[in-house]
PDB file of N, CA and C in Angstrom:
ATOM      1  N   UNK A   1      92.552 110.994 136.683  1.00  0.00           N
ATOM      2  CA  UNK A   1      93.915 110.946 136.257  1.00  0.00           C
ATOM      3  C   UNK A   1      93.986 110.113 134.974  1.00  0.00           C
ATOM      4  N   UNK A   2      94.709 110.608 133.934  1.00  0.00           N
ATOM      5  CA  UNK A   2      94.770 109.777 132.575  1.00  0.00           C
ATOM      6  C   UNK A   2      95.619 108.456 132.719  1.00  0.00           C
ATOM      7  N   UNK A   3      95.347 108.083 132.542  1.00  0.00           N
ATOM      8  CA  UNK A   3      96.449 106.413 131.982  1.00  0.00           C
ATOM      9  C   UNK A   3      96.981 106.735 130.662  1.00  0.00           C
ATOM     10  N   UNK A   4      98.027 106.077 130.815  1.00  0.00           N
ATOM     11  CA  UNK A   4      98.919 106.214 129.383  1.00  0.00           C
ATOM     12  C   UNK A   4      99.078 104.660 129.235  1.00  0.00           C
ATOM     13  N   UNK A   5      98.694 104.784 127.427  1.00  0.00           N
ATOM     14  CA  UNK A   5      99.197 103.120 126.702  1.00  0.00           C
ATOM     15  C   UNK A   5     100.233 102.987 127.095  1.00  0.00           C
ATOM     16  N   UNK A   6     100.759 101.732 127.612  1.00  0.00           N
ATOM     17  CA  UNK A   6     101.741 101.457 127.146  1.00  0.00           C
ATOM     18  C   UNK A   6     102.248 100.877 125.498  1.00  0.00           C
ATOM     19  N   UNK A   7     103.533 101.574 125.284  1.00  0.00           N
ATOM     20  CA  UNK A   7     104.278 101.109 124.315  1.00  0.00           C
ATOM     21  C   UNK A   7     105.015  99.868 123.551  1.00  0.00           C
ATOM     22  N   UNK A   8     104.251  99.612 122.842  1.00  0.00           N
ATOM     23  CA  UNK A   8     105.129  98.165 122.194  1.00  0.00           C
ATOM     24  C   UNK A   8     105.803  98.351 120.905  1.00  0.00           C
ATOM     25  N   UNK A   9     106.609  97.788 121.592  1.00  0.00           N
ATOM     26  CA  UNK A   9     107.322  97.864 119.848  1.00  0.00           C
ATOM     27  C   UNK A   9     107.399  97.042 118.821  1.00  0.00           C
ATOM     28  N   UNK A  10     106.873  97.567 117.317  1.00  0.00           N
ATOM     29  CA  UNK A  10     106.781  96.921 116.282  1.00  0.00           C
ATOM     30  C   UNK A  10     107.923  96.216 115.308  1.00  0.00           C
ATOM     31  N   UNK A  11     107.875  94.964 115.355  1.00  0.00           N
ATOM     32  CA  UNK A  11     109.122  94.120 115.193  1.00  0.00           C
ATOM     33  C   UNK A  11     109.788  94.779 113.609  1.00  0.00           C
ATOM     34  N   UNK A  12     110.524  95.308 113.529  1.00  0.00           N
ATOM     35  CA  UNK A  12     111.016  96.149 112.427  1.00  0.00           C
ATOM     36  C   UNK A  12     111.412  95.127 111.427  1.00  0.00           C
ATOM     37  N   UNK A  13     111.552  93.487 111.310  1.00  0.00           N
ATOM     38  CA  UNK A  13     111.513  93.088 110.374  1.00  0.00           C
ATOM     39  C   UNK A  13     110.432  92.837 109.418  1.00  0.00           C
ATOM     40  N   UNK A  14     109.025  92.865 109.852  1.00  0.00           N
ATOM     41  CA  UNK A  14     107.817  92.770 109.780  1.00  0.00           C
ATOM     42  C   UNK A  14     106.670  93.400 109.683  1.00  0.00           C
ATOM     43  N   UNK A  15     107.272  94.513 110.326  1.00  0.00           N
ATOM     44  CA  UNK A  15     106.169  96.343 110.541  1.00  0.00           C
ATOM     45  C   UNK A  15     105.203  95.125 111.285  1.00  0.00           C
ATOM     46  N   UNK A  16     105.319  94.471 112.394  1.00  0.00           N
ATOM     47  CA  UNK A  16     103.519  94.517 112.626  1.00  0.00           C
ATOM     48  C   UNK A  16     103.135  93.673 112.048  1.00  0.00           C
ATOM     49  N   UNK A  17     103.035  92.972 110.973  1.00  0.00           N
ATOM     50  CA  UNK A  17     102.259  91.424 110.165  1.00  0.00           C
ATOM     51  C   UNK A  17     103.553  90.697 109.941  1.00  0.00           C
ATOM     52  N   UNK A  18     102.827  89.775 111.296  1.00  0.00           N
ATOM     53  CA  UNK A  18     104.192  88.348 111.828  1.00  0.00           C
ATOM     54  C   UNK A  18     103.506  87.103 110.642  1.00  0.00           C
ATOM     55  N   UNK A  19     102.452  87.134 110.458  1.00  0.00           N
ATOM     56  CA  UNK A  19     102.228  85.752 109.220  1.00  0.00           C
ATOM     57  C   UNK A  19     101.785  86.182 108.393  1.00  0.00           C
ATOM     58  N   UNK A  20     102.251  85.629 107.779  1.00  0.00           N
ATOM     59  CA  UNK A  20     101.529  85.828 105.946  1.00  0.00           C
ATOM     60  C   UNK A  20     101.354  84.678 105.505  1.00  0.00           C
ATOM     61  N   UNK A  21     100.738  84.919 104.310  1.00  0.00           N
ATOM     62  CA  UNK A  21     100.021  83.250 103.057  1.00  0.00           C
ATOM     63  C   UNK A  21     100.780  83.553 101.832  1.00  0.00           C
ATOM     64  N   UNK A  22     101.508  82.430 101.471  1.00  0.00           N
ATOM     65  CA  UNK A  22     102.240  82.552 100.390  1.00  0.00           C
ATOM     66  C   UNK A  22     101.555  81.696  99.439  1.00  0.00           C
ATOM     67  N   UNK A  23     100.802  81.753  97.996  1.00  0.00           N
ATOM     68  CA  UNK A  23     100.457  81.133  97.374  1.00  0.00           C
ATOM     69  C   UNK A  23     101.666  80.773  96.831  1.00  0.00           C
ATOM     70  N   UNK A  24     101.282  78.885  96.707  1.00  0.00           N
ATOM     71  CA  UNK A  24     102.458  78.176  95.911  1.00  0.00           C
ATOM     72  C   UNK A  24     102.421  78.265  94.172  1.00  0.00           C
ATOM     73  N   UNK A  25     101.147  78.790  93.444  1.00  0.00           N
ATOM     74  CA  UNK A  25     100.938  78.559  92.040  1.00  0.00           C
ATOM     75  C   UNK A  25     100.515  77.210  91.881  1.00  0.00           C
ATOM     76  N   UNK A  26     100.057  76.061  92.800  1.00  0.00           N
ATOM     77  CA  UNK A  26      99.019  75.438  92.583  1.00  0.00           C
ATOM     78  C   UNK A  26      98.199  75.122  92.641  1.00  0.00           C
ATOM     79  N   UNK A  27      96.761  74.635  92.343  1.00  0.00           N
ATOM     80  CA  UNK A  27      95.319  74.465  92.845  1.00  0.00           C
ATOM     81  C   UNK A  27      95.111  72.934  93.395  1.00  0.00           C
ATOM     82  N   UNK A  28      94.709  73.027  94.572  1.00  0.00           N
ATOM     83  CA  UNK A  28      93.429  71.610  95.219  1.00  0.00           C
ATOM     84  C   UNK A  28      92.602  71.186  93.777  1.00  0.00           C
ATOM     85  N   UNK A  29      92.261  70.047  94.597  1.00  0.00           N
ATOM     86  CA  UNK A  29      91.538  69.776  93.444  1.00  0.00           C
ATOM     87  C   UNK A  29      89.979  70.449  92.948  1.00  0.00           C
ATOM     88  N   UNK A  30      89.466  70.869  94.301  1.00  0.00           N
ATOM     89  CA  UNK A  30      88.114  71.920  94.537  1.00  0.00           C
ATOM     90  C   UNK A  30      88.272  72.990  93.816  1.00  0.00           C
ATOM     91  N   UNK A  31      89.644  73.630  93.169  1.00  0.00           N
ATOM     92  CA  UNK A  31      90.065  74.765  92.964  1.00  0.00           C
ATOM     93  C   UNK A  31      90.257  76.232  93.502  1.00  0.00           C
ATOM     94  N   UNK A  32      91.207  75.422  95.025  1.00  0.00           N
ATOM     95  CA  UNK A  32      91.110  76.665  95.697  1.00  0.00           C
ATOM     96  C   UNK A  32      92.733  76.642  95.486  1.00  0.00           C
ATOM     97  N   UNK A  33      93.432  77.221  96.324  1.00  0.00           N
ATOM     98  CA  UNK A  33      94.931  77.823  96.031  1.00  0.00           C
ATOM     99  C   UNK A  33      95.746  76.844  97.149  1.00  0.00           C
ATOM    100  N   UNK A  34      97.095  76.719  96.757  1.00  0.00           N
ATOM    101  CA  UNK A  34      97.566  76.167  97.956  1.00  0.00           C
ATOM    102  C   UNK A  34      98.275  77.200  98.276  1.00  0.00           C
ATOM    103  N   UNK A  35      98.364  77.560  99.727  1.00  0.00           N
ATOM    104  CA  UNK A  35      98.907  78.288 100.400  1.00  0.00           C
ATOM    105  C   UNK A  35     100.151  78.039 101.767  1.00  0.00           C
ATOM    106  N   UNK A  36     100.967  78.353 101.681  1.00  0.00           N
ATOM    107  CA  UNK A  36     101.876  78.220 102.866  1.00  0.00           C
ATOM    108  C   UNK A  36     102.046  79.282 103.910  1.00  0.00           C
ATOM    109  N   UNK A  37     101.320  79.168 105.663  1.00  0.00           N
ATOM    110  CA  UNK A  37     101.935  80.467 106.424  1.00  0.00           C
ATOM    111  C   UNK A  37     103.186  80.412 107.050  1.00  0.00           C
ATOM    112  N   UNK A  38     103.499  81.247 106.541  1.00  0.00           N
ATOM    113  CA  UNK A  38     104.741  82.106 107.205  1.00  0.00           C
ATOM    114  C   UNK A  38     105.016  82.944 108.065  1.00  0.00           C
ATOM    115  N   UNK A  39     105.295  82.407 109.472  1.00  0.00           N
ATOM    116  CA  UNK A  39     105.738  83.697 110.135  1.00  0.00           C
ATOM    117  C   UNK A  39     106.854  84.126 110.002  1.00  0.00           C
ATOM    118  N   UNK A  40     107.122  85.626 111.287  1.00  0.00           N
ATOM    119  CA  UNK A  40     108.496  86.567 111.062  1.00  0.00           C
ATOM    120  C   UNK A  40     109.058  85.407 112.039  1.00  0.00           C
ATOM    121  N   UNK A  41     110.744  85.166 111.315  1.00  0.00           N
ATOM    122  CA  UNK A  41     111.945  84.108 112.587  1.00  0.00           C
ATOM    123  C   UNK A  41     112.434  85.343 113.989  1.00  0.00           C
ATOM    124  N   UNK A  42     111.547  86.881 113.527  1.00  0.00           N
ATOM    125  CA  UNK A  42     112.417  87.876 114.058  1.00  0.00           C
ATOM    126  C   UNK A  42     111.778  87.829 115.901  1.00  0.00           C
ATOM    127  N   UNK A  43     110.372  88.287 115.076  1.00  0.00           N
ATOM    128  CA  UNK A  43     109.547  87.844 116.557  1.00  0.00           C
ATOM    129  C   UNK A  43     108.772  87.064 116.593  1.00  0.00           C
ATOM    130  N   UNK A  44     108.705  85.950 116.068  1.00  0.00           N
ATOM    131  CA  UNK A  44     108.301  84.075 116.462  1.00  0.00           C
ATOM    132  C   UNK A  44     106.905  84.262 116.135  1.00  0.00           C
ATOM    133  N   UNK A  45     106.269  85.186 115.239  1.00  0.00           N
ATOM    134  CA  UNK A  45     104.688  85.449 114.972  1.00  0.00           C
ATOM    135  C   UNK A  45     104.008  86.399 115.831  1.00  0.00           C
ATOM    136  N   UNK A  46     104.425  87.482 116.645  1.00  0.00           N
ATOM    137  CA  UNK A  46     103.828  87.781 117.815  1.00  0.00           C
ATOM    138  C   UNK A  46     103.582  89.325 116.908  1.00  0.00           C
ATOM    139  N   UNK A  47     104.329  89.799 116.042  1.00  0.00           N
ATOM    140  CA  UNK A  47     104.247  90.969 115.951  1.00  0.00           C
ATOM    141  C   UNK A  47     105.197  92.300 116.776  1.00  0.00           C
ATOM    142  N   UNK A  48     105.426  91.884 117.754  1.00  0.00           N
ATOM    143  CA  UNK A  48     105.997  92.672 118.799  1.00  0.00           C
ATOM    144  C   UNK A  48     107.844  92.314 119.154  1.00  0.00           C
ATOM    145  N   UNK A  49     108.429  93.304 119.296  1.00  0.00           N
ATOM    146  CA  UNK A  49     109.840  93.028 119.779  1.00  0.00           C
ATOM    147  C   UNK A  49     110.364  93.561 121.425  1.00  0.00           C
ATOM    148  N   UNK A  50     110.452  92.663 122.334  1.00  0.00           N
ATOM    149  CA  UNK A  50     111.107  93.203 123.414  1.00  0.00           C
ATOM    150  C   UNK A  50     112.428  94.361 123.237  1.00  0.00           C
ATOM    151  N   UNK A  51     112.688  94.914 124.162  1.00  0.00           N
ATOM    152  CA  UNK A  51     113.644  95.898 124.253  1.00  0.00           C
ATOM    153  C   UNK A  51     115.308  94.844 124.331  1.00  0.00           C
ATOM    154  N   UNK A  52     115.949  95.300 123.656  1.00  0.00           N
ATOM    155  CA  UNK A  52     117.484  94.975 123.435  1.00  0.00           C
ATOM    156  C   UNK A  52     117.967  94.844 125.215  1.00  0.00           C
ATOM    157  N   UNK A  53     117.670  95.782 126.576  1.00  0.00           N
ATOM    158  CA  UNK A  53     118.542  95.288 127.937  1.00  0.00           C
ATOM    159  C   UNK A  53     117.616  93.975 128.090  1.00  0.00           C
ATOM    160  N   UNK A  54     116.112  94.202 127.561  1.00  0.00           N
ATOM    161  CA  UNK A  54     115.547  92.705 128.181  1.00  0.00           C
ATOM    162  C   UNK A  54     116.136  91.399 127.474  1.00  0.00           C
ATOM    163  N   UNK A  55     116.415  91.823 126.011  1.00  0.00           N
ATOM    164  CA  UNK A  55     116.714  90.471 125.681  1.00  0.00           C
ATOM    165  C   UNK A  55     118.098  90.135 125.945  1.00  0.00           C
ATOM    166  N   UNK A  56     119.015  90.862 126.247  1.00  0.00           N
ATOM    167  CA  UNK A  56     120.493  90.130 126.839  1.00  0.00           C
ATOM    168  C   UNK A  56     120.404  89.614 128.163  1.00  0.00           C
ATOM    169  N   UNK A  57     119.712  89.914 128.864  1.00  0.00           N
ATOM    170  CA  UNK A  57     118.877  89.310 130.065  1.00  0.00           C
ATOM    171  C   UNK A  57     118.124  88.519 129.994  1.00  0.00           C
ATOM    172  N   UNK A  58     117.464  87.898 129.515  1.00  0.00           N
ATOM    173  CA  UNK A  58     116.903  87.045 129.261  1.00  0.00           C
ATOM    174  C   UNK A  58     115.450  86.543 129.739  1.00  0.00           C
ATOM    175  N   UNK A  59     114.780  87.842 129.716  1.00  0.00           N
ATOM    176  CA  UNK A  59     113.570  88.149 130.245  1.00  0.00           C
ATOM    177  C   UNK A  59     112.197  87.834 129.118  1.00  0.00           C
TER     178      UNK A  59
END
């Protein structure tokens, strides 16, 4: 009998890449980059969005 994936859904503010590296435009002193990560505020870095009845519920 087949199994079926289950479905997750991709946080539509984000498509899917919850952090990113934002170069600031300045260098360490080694001369590497400074960078800041950023995740999505949408889904807290996870990538994924629960369904709208779960989240008024609070599941």
């Amino acid at each position: 009998m087949p199994q079926h994936a289950q479905i997750t859904r991709v946080c539509r503010d984000c498509d899917g890449f919850p952090v990113v590296a934002i170069t600031t435009g300045t260098r360490h002193r080694d001369g590497t980059r400074a960078t800041l990560r950023i995740t999505c505020p949408a889904c807290k870095g996870t990538g994924h969005t629960v369904p709208a009845a779960l989240a008024r519920t609070g599941r």
